[in-house]
C-alpha atoms as a PDB file:
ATOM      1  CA  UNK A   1     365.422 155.696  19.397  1.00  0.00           C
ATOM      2  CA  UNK A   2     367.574 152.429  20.146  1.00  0.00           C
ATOM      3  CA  UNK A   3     366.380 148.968  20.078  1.00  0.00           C
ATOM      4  CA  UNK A   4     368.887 146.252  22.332  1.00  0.00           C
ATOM      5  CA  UNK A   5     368.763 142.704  21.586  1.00  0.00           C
ATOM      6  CA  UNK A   6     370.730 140.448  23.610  1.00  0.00           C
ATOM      7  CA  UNK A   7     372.367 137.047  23.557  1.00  0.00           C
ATOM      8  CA  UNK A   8     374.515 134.325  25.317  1.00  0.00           C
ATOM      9  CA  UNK A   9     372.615 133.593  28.333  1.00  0.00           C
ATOM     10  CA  UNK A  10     372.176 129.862  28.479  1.00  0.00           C
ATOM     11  CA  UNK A  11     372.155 127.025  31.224  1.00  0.00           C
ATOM     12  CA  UNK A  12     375.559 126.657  33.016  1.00  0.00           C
ATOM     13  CA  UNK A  13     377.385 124.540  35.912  1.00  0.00           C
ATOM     14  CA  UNK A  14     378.411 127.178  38.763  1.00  0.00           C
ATOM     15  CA  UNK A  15     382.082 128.145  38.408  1.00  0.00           C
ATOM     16  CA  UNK A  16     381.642 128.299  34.589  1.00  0.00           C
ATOM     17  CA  UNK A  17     381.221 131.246  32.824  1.00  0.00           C
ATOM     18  CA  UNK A  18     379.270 133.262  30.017  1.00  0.00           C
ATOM     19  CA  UNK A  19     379.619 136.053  27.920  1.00  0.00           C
ATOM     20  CA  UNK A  20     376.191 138.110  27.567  1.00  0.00           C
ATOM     21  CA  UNK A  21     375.925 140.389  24.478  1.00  0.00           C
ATOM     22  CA  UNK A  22     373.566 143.062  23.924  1.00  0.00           C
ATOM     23  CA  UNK A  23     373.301 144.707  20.221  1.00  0.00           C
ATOM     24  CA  UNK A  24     372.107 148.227  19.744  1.00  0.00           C
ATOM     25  CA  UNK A  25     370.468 149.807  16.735  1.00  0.00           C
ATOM     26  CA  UNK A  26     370.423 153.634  16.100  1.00  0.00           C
ATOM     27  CA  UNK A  27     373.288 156.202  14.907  1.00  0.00           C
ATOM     28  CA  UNK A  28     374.028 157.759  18.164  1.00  0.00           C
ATOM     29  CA  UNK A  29     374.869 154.698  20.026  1.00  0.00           C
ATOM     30  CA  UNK A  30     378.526 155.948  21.687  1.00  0.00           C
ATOM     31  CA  UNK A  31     375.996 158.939  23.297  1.00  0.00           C
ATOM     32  CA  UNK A  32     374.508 156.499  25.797  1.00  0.00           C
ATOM     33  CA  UNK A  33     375.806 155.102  28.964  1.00  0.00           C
ATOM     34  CA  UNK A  34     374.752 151.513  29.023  1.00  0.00           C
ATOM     35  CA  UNK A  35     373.540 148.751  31.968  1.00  0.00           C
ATOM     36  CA  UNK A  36     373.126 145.723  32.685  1.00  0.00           C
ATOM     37  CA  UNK A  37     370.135 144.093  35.219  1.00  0.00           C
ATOM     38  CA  UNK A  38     368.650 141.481  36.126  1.00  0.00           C
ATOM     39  CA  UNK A  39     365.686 140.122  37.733  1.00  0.00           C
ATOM     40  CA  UNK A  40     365.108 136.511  39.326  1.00  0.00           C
ATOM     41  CA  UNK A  41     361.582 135.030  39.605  1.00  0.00           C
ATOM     42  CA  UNK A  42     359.661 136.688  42.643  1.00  0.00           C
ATOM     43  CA  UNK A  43     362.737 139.300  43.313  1.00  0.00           C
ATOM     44  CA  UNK A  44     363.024 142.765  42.285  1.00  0.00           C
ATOM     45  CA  UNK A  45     365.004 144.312  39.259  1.00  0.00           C
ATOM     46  CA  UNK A  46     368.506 144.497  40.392  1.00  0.00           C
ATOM     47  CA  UNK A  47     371.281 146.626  39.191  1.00  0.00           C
ATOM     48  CA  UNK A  48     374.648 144.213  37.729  1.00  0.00           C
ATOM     49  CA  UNK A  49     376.910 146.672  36.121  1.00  0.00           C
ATOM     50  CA  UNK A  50     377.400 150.169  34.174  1.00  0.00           C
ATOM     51  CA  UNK A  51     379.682 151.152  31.473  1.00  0.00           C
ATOM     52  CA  UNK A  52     380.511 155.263  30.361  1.00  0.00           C
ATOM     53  CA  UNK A  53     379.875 156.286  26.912  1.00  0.00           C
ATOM     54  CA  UNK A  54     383.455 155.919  26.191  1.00  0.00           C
ATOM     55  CA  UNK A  55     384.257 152.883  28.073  1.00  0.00           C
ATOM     56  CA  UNK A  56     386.422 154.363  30.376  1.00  0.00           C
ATOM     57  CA  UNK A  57     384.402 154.293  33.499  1.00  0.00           C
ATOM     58  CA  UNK A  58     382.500 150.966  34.954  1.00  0.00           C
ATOM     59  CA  UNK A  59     380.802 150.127  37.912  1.00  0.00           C
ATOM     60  CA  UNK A  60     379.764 147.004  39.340  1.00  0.00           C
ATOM     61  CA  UNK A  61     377.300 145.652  42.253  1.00  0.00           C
ATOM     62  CA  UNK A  62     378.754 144.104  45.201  1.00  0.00           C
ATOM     63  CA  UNK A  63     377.717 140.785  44.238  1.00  0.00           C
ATOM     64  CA  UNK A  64     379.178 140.527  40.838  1.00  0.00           C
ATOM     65  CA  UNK A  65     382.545 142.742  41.899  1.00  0.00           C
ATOM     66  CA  UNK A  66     385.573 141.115  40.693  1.00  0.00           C
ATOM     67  CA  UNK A  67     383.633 138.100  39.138  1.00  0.00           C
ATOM     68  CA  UNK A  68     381.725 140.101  36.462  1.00  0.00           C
ATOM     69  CA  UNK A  69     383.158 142.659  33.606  1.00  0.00           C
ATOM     70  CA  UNK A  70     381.257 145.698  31.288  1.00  0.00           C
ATOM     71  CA  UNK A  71     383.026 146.435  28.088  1.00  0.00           C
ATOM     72  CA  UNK A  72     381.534 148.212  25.057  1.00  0.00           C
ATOM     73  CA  UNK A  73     382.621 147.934  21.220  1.00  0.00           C
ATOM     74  CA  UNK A  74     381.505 150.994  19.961  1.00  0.00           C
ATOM     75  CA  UNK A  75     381.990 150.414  16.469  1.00  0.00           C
ATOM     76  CA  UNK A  76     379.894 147.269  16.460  1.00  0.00           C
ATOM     77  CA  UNK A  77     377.427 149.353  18.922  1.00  0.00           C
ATOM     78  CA  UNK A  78     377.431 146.013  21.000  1.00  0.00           C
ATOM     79  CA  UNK A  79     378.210 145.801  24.930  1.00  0.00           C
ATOM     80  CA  UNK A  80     379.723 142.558  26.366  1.00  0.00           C
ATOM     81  CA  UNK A  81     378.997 141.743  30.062  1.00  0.00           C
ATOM     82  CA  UNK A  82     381.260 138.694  30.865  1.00  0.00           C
ATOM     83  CA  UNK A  83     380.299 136.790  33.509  1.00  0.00           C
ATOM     84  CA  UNK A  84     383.329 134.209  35.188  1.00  0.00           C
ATOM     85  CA  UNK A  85     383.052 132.118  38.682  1.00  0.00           C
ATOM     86  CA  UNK A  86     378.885 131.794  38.098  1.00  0.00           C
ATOM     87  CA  UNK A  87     377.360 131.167  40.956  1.00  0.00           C
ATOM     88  CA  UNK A  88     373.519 129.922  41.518  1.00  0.00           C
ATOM     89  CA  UNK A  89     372.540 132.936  43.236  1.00  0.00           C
ATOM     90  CA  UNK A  90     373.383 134.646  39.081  1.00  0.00           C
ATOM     91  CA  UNK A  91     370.302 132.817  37.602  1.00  0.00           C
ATOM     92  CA  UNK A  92     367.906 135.550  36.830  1.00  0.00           C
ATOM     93  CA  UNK A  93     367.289 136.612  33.343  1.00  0.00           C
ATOM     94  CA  UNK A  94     369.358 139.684  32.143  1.00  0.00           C
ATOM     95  CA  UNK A  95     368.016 142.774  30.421  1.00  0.00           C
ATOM     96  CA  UNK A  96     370.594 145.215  29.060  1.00  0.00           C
ATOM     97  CA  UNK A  97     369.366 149.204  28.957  1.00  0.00           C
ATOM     98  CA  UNK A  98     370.373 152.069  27.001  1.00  0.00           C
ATOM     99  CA  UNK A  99     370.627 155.930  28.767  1.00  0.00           C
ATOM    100  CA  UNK A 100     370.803 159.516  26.815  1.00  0.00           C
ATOM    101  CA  UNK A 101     374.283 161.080  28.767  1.00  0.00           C
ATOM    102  CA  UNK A 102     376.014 164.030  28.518  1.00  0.00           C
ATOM    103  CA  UNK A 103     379.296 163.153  30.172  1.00  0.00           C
ATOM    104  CA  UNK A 104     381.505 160.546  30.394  1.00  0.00           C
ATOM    105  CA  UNK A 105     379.959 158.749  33.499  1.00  0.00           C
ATOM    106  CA  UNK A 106     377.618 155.640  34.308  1.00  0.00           C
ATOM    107  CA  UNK A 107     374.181 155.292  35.687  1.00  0.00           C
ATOM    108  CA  UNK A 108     373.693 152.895  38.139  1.00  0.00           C
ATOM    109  CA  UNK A 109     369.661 153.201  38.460  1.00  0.00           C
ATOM    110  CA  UNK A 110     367.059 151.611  36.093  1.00  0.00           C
ATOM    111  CA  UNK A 111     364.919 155.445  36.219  1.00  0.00           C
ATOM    112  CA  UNK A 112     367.960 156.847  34.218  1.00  0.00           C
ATOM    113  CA  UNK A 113     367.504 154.885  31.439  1.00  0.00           C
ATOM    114  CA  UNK A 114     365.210 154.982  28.607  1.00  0.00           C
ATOM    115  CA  UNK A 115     365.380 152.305  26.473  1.00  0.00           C
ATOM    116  CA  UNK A 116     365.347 148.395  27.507  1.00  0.00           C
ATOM    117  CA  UNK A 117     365.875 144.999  25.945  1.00  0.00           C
ATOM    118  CA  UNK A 118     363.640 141.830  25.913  1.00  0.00           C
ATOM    119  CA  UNK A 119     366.625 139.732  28.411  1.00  0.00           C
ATOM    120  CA  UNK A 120     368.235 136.951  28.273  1.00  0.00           C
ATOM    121  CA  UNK A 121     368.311 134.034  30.762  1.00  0.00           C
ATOM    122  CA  UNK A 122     371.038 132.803  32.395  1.00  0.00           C
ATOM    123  CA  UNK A 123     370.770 129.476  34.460  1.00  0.00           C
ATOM    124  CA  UNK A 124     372.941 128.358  37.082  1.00  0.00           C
ATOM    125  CA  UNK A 125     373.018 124.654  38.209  1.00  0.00           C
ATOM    126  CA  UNK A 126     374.347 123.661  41.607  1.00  0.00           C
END
């Protein structure tokens, strides 16, 4: 069982930026691949960004490439998502999710993983 909490979303000016942070409980935390989404009123779930058990792998949607980076302290069983060059289009509020793996690789859809946080929102002013 893991239980994610995250934090840092808050109300920003576009082209600022924000670091998201999403704690995990449980023993076996370095055994799950971890993701962050997000969903905007009235739109679907969308996928942001994936991170390996070990760190070494990430992936990223088109819209946040280059902008937007997935890093994991596994010590602290925390995952960072920080979030530079914010744009309007970002407000939405983001959930971070927790997946059982059994290799060193990243899931990039919300059916592969199990366990979900309560979000965070992020607001982006114009």
């Amino acid at each position: 069982q893991v239980q994610l909490v995250e934090s840092g979303g808050e109300l920003v000016q576009a082209g600022g930026s924000l670091r998201l942070s999403c704690a995990a409980s449980g023993r076996t935390f370095s055994s799950y691949a971890m993701g962050w989404f997000r969903q905007a009123p009235g739109k679907e779930r969308e996928f942001v960004a994936a991170i390996s058990w070990s760190g070494g792998s990430t992936y990223y949607a088109d819209s946040v490439k280059g902008r937007f980076t997935m890093s994991r302290d596994n010590a602290k069983k925390t995952v960072y998502l920080q979030m530079n060059s914010l744009k309007p289009e970002d407000t939405a509020v983001y959930h971070c999710a927790a997946g059982r793996i059994y290799s060193d690789t990243v899931y990039t859809s919300s059916r592969q993983y199990q366990y979900w946080g309560q979000g965070t929102q992020v607001t982006v002013s114009s």
